[in-house]
PDB file of N, CA and C in Angstrom:
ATOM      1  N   UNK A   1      16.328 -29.955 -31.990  1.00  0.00           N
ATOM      2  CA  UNK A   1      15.597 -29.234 -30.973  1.00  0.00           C
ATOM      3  C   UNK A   1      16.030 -29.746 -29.600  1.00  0.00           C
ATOM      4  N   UNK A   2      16.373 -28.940 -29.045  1.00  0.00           N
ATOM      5  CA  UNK A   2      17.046 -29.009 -26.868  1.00  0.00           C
ATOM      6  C   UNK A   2      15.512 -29.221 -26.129  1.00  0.00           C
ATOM      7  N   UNK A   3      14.795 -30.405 -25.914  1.00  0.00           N
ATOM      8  CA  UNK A   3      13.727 -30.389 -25.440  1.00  0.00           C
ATOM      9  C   UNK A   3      13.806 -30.086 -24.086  1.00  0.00           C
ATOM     10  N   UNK A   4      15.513 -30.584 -23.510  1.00  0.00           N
ATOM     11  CA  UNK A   4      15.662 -30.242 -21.975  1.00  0.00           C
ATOM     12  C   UNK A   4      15.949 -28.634 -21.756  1.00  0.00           C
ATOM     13  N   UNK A   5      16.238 -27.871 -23.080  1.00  0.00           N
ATOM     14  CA  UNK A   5      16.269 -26.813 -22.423  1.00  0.00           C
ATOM     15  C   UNK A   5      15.255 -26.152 -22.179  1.00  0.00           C
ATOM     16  N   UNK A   6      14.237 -26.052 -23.486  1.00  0.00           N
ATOM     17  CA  UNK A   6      12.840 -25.989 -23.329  1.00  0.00           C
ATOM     18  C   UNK A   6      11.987 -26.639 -22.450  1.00  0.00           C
ATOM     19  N   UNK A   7      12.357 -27.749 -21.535  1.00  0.00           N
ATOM     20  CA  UNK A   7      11.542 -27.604 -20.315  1.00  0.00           C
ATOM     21  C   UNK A   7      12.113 -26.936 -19.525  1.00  0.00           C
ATOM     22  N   UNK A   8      13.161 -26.658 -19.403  1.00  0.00           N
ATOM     23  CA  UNK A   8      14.111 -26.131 -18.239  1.00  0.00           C
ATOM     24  C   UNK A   8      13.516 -24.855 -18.125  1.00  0.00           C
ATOM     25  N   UNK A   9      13.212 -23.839 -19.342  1.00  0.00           N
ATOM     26  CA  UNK A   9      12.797 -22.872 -19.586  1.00  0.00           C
ATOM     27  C   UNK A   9      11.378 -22.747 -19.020  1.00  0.00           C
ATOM     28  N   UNK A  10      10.551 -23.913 -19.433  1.00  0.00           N
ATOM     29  CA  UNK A  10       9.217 -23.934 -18.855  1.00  0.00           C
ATOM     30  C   UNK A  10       8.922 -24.123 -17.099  1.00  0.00           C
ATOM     31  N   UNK A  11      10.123 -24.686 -16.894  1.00  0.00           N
ATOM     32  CA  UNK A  11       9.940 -25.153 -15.464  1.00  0.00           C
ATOM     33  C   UNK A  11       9.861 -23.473 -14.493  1.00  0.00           C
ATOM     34  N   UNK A  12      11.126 -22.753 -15.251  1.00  0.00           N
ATOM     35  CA  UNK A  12      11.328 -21.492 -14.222  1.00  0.00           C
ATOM     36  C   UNK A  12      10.687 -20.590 -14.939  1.00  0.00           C
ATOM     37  N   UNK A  13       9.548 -20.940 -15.802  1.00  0.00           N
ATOM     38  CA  UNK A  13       8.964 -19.684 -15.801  1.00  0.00           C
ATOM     39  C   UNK A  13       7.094 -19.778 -15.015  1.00  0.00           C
ATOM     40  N   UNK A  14       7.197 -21.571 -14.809  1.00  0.00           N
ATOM     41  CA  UNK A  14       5.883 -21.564 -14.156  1.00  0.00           C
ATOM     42  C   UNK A  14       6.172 -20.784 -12.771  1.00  0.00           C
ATOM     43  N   UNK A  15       7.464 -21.244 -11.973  1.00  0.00           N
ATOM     44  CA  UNK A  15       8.291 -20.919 -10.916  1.00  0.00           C
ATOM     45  C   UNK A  15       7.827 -19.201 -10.703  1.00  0.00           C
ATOM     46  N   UNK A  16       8.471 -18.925 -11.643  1.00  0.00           N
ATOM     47  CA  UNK A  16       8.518 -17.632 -11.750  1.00  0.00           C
ATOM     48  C   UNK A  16       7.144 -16.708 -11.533  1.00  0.00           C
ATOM     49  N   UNK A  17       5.978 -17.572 -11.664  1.00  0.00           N
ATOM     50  CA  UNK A  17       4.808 -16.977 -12.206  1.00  0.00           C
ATOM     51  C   UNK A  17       4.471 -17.113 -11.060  1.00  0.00           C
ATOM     52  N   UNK A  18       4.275 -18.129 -10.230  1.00  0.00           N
ATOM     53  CA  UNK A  18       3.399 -18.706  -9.095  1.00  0.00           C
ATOM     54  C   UNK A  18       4.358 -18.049  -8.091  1.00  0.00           C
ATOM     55  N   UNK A  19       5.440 -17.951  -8.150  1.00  0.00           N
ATOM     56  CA  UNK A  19       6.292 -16.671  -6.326  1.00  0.00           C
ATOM     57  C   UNK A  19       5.960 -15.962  -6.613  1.00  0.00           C
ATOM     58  N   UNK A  20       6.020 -15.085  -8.200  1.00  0.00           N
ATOM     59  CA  UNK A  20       5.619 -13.658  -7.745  1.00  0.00           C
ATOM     60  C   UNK A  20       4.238 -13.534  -7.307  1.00  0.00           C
ATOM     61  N   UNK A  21       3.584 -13.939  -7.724  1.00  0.00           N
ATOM     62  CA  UNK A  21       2.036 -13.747  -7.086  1.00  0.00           C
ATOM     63  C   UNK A  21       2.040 -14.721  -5.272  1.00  0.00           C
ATOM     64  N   UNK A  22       2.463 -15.384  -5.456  1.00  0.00           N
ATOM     65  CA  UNK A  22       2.195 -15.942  -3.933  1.00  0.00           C
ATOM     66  C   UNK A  22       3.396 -15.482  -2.653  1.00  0.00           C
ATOM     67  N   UNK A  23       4.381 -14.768  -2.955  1.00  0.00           N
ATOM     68  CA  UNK A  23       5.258 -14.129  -2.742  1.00  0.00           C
ATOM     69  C   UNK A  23       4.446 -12.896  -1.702  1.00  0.00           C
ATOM     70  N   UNK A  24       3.747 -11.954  -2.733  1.00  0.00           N
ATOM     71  CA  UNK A  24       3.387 -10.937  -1.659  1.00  0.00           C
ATOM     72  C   UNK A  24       1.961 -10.933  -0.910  1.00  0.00           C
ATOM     73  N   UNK A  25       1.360 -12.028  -1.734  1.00  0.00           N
ATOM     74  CA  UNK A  25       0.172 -12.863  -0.850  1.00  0.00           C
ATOM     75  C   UNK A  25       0.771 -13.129   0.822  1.00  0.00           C
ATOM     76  N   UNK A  26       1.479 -14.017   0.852  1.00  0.00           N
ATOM     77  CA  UNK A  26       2.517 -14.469   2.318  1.00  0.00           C
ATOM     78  C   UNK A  26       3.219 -13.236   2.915  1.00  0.00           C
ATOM     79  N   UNK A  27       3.708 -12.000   2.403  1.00  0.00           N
ATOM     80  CA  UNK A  27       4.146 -11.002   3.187  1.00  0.00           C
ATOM     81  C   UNK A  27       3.206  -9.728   2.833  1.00  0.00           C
ATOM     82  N   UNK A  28       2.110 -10.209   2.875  1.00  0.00           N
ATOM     83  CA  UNK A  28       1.589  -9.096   2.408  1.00  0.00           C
ATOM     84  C   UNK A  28       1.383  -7.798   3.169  1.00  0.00           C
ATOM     85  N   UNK A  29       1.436  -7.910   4.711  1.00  0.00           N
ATOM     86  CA  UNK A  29       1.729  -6.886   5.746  1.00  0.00           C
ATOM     87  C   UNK A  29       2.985  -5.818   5.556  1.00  0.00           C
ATOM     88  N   UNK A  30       3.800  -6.860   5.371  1.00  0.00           N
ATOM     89  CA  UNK A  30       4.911  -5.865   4.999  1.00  0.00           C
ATOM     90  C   UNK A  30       5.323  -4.844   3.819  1.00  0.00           C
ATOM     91  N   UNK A  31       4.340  -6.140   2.492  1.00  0.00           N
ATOM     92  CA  UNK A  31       4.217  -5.216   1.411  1.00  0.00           C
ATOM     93  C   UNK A  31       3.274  -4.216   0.891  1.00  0.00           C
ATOM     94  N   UNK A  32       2.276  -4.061   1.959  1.00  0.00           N
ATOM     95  CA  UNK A  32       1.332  -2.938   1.366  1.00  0.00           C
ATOM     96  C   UNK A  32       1.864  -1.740   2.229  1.00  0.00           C
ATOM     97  N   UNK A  33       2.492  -0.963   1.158  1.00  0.00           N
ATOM     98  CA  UNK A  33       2.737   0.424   1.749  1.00  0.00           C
ATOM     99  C   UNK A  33       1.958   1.106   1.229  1.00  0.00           C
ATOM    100  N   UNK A  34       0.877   0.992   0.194  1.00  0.00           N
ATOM    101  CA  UNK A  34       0.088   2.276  -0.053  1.00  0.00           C
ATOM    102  C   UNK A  34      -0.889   2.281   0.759  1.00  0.00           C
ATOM    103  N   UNK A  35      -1.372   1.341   1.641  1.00  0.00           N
ATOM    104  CA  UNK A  35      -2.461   1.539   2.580  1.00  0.00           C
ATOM    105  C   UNK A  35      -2.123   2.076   3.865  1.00  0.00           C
ATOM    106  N   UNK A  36      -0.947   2.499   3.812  1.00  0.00           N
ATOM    107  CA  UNK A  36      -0.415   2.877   5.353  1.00  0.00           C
ATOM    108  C   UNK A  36       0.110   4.100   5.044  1.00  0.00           C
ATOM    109  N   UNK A  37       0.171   4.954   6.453  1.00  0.00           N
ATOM    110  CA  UNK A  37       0.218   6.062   6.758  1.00  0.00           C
ATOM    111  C   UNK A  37       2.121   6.518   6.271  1.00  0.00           C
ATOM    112  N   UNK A  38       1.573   7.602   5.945  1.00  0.00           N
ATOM    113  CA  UNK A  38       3.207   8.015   5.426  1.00  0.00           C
ATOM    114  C   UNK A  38       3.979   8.675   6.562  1.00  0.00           C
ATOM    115  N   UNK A  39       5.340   8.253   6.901  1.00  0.00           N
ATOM    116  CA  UNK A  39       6.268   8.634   7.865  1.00  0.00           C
ATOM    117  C   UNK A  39       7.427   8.958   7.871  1.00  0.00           C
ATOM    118  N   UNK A  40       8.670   9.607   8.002  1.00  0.00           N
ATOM    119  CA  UNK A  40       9.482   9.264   7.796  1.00  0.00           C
ATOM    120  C   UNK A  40      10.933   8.836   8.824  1.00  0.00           C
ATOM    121  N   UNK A  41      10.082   7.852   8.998  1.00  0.00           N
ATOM    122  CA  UNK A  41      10.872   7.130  10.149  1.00  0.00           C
ATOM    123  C   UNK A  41      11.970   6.494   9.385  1.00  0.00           C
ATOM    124  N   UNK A  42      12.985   6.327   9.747  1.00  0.00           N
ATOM    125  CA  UNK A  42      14.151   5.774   9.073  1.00  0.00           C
ATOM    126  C   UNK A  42      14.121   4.210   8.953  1.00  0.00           C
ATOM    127  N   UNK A  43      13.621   3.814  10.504  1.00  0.00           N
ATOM    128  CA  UNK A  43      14.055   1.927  10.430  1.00  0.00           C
ATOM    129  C   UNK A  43      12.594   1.747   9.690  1.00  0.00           C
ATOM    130  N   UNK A  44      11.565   2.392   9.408  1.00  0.00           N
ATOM    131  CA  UNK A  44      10.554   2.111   8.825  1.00  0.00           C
ATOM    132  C   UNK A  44      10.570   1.822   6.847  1.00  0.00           C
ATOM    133  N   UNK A  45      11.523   2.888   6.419  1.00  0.00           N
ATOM    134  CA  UNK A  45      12.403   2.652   5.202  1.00  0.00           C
ATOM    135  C   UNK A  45      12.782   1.296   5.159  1.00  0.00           C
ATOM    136  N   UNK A  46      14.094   1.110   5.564  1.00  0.00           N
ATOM    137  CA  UNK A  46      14.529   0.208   5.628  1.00  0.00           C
ATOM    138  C   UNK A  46      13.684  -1.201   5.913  1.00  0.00           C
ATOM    139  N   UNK A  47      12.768  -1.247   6.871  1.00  0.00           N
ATOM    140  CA  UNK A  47      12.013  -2.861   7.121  1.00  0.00           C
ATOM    141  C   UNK A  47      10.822  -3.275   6.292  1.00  0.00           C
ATOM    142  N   UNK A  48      10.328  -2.307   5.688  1.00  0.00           N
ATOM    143  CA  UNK A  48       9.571  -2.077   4.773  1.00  0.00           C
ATOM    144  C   UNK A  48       9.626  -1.952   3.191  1.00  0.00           C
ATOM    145  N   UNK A  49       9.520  -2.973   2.711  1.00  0.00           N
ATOM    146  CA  UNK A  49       9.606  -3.027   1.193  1.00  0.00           C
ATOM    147  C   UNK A  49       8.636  -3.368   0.307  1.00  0.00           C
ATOM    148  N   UNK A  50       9.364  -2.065  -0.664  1.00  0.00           N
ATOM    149  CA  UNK A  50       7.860  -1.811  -2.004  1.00  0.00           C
ATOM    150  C   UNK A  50       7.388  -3.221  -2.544  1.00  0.00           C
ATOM    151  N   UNK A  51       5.908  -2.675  -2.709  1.00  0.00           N
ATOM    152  CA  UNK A  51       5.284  -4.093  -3.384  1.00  0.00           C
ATOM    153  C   UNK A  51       6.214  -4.379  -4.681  1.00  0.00           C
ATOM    154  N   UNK A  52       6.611  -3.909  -5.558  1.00  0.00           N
ATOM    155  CA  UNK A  52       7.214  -3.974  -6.789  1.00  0.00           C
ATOM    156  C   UNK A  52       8.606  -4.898  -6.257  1.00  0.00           C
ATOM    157  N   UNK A  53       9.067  -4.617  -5.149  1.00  0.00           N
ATOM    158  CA  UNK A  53      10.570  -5.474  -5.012  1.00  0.00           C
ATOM    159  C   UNK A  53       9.889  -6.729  -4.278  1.00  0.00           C
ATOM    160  N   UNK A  54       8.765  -6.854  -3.676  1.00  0.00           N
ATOM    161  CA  UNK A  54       8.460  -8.078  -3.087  1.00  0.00           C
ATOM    162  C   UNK A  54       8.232  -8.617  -4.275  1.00  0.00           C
ATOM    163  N   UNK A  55       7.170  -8.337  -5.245  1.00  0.00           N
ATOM    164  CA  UNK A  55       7.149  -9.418  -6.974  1.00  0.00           C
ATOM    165  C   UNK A  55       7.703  -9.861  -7.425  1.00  0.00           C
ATOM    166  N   UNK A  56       9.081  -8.859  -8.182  1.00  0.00           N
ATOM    167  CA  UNK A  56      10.061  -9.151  -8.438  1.00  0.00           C
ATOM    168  C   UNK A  56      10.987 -10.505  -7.837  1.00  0.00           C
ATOM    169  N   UNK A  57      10.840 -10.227  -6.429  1.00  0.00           N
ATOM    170  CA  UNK A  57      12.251 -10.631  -5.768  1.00  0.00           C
ATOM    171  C   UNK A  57      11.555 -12.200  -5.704  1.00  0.00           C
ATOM    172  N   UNK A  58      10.101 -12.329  -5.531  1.00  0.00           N
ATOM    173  CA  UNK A  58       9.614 -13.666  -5.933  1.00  0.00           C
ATOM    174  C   UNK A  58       9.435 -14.360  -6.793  1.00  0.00           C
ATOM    175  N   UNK A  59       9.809 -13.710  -8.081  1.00  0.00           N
ATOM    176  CA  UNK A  59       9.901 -14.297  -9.610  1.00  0.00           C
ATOM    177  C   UNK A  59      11.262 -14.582  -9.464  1.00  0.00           C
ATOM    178  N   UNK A  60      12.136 -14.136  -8.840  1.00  0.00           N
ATOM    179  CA  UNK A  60      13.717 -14.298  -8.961  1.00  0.00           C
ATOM    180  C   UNK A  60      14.175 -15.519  -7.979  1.00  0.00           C
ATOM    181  N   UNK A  61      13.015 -15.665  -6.779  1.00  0.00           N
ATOM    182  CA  UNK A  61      13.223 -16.828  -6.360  1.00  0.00           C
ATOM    183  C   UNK A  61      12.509 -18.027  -6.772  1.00  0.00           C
ATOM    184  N   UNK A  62      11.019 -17.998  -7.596  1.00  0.00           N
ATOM    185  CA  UNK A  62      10.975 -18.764  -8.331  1.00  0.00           C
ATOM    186  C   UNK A  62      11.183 -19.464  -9.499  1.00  0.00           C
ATOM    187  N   UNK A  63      11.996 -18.364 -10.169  1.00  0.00           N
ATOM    188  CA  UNK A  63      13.078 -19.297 -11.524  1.00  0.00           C
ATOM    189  C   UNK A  63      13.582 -19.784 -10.691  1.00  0.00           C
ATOM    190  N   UNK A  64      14.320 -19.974  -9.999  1.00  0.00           N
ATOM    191  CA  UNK A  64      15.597 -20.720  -9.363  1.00  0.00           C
ATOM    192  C   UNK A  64      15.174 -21.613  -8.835  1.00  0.00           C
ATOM    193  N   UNK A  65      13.752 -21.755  -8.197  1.00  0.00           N
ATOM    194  CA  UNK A  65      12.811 -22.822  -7.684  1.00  0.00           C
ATOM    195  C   UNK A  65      12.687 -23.747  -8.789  1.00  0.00           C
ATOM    196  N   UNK A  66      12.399 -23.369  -9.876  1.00  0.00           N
ATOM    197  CA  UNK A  66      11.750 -24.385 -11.290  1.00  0.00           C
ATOM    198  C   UNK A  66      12.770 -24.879 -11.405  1.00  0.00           C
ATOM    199  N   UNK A  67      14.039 -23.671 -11.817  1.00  0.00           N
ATOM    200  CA  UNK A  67      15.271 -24.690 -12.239  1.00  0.00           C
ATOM    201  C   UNK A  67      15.863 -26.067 -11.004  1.00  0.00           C
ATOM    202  N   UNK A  68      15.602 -25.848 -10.034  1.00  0.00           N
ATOM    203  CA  UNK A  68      15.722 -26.838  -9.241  1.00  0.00           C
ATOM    204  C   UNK A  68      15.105 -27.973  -8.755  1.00  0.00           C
ATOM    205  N   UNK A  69      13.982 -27.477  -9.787  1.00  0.00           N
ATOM    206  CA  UNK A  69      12.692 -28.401  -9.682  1.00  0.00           C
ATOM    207  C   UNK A  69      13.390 -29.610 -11.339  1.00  0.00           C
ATOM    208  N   UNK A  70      13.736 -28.489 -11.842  1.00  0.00           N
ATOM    209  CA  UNK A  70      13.927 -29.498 -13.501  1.00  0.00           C
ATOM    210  C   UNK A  70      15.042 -30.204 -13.227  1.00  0.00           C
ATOM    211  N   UNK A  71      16.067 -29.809 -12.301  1.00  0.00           N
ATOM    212  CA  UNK A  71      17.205 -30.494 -12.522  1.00  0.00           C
ATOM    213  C   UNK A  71      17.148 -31.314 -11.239  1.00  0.00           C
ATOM    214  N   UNK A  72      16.270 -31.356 -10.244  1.00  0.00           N
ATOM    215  CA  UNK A  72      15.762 -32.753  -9.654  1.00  0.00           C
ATOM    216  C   UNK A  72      15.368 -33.675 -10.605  1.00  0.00           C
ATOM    217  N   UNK A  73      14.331 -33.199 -11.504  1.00  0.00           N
ATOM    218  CA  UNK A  73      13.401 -34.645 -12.399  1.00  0.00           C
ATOM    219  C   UNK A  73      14.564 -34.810 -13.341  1.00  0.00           C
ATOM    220  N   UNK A  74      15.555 -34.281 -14.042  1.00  0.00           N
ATOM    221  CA  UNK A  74      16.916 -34.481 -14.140  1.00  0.00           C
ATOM    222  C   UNK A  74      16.974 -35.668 -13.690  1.00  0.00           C
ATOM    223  N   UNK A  75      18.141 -35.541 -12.847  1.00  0.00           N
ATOM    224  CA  UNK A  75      18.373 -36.497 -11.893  1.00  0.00           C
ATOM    225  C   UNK A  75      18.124 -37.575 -11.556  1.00  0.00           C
ATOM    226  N   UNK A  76      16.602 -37.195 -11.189  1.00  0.00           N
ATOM    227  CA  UNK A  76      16.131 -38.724 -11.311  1.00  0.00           C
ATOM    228  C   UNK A  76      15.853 -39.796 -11.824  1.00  0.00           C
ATOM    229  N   UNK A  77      16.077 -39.085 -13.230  1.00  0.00           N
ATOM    230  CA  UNK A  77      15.572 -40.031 -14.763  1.00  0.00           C
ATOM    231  C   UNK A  77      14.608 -39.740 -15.287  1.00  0.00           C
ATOM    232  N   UNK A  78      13.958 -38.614 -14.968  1.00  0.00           N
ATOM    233  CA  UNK A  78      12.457 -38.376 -15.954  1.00  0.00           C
ATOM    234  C   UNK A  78      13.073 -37.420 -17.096  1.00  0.00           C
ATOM    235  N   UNK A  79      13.641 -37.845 -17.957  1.00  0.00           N
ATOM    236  CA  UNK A  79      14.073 -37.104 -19.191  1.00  0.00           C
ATOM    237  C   UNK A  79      12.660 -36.764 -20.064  1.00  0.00           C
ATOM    238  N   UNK A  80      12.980 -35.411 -20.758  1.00  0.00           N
ATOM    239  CA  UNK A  80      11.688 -35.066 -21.718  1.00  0.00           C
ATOM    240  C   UNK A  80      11.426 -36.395 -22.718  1.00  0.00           C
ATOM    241  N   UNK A  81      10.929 -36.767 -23.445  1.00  0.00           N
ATOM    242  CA  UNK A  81      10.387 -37.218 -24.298  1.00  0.00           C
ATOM    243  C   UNK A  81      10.912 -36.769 -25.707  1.00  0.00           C
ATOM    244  N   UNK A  82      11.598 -37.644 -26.787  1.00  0.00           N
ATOM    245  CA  UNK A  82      12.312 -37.180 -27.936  1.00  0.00           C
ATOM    246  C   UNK A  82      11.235 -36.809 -28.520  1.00  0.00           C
ATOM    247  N   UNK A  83      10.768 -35.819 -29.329  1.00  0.00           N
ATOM    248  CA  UNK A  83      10.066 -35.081 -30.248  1.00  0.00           C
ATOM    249  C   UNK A  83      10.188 -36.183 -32.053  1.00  0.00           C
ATOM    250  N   UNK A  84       8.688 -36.207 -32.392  1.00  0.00           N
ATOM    251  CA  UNK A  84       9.192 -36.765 -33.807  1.00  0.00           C
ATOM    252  C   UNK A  84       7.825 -36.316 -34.483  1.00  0.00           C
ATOM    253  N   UNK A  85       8.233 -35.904 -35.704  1.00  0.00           N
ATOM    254  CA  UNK A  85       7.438 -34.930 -36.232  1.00  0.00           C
ATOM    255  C   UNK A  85       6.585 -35.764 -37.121  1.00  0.00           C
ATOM    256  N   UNK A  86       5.158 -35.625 -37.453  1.00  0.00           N
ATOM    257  CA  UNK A  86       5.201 -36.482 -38.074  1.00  0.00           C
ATOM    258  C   UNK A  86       4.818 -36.700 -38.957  1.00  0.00           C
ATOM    259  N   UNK A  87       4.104 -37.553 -40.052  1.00  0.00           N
ATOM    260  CA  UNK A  87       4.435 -37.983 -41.451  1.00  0.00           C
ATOM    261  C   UNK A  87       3.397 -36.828 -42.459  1.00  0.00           C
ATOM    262  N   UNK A  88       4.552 -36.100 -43.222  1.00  0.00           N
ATOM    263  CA  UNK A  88       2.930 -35.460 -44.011  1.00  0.00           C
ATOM    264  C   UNK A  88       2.637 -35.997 -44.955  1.00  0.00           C
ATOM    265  N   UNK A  89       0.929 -35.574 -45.345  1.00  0.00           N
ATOM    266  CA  UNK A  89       0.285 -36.126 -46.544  1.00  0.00           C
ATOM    267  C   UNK A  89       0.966 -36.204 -47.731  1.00  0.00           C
ATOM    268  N   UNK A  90       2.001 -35.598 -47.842  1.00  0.00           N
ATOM    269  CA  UNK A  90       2.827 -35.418 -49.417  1.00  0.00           C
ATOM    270  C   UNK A  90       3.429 -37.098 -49.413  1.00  0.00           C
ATOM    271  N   UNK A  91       3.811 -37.044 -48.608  1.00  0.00           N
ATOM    272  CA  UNK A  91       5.169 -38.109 -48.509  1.00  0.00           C
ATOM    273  C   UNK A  91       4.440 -39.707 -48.473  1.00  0.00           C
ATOM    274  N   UNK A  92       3.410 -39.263 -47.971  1.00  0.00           N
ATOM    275  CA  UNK A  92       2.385 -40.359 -47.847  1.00  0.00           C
ATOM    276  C   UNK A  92       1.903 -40.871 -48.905  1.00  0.00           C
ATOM    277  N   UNK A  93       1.852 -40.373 -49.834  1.00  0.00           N
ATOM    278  CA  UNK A  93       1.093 -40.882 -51.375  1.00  0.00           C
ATOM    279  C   UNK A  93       1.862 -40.728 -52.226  1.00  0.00           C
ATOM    280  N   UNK A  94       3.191 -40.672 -52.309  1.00  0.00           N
ATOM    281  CA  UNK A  94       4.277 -41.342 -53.285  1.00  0.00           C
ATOM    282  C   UNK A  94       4.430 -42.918 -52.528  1.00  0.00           C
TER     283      UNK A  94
END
């Protein structure tokens, strides 16, 4: 069992969880277009982006956050912990 990949995995998906939600919390002016008046102004297209790509685009920057988060504690020496499974009752009473 890859315990480092399985945290690695865990790291960018907490990442992942906490930008997208705090992502359009912090731009949230820019991302609520259903409460605003419809126009079709051109630079208004363009500066203005759907709530769905602000989520997204914050889950995509928070994997990359986790993974950079795991491969700091990497780095530093906080390796996972070896896994050891342990003794069952069978084996125990021979």
């Amino acid at each position: 069992m890859q315990t480092a990949s399985i945290r690695a995995d865990d790291h960018a998906t907490i990442g992942a969880i906490l930008f997208a939600m705090l992502t359009p919390a912090f731009f949230w002016k820019q991302a609520n277009v259903a409460n605003r008046e419809c126009s079709l102004n051109l630079t208004r297209l363009f500066v203005t982006p759907e709530p769905s790509a602000v989520i997204l685009g914050g889950a995509g920057l928070g994997t990359g956050a986790g993974l950079y988060y795991h491969w700091g504690r990497s780095l530093s020496g906080d390796s996972p912990p070896t896994p050891t499974a342990p003794k069952s009752v069978a084996t125990e009473a021979l």
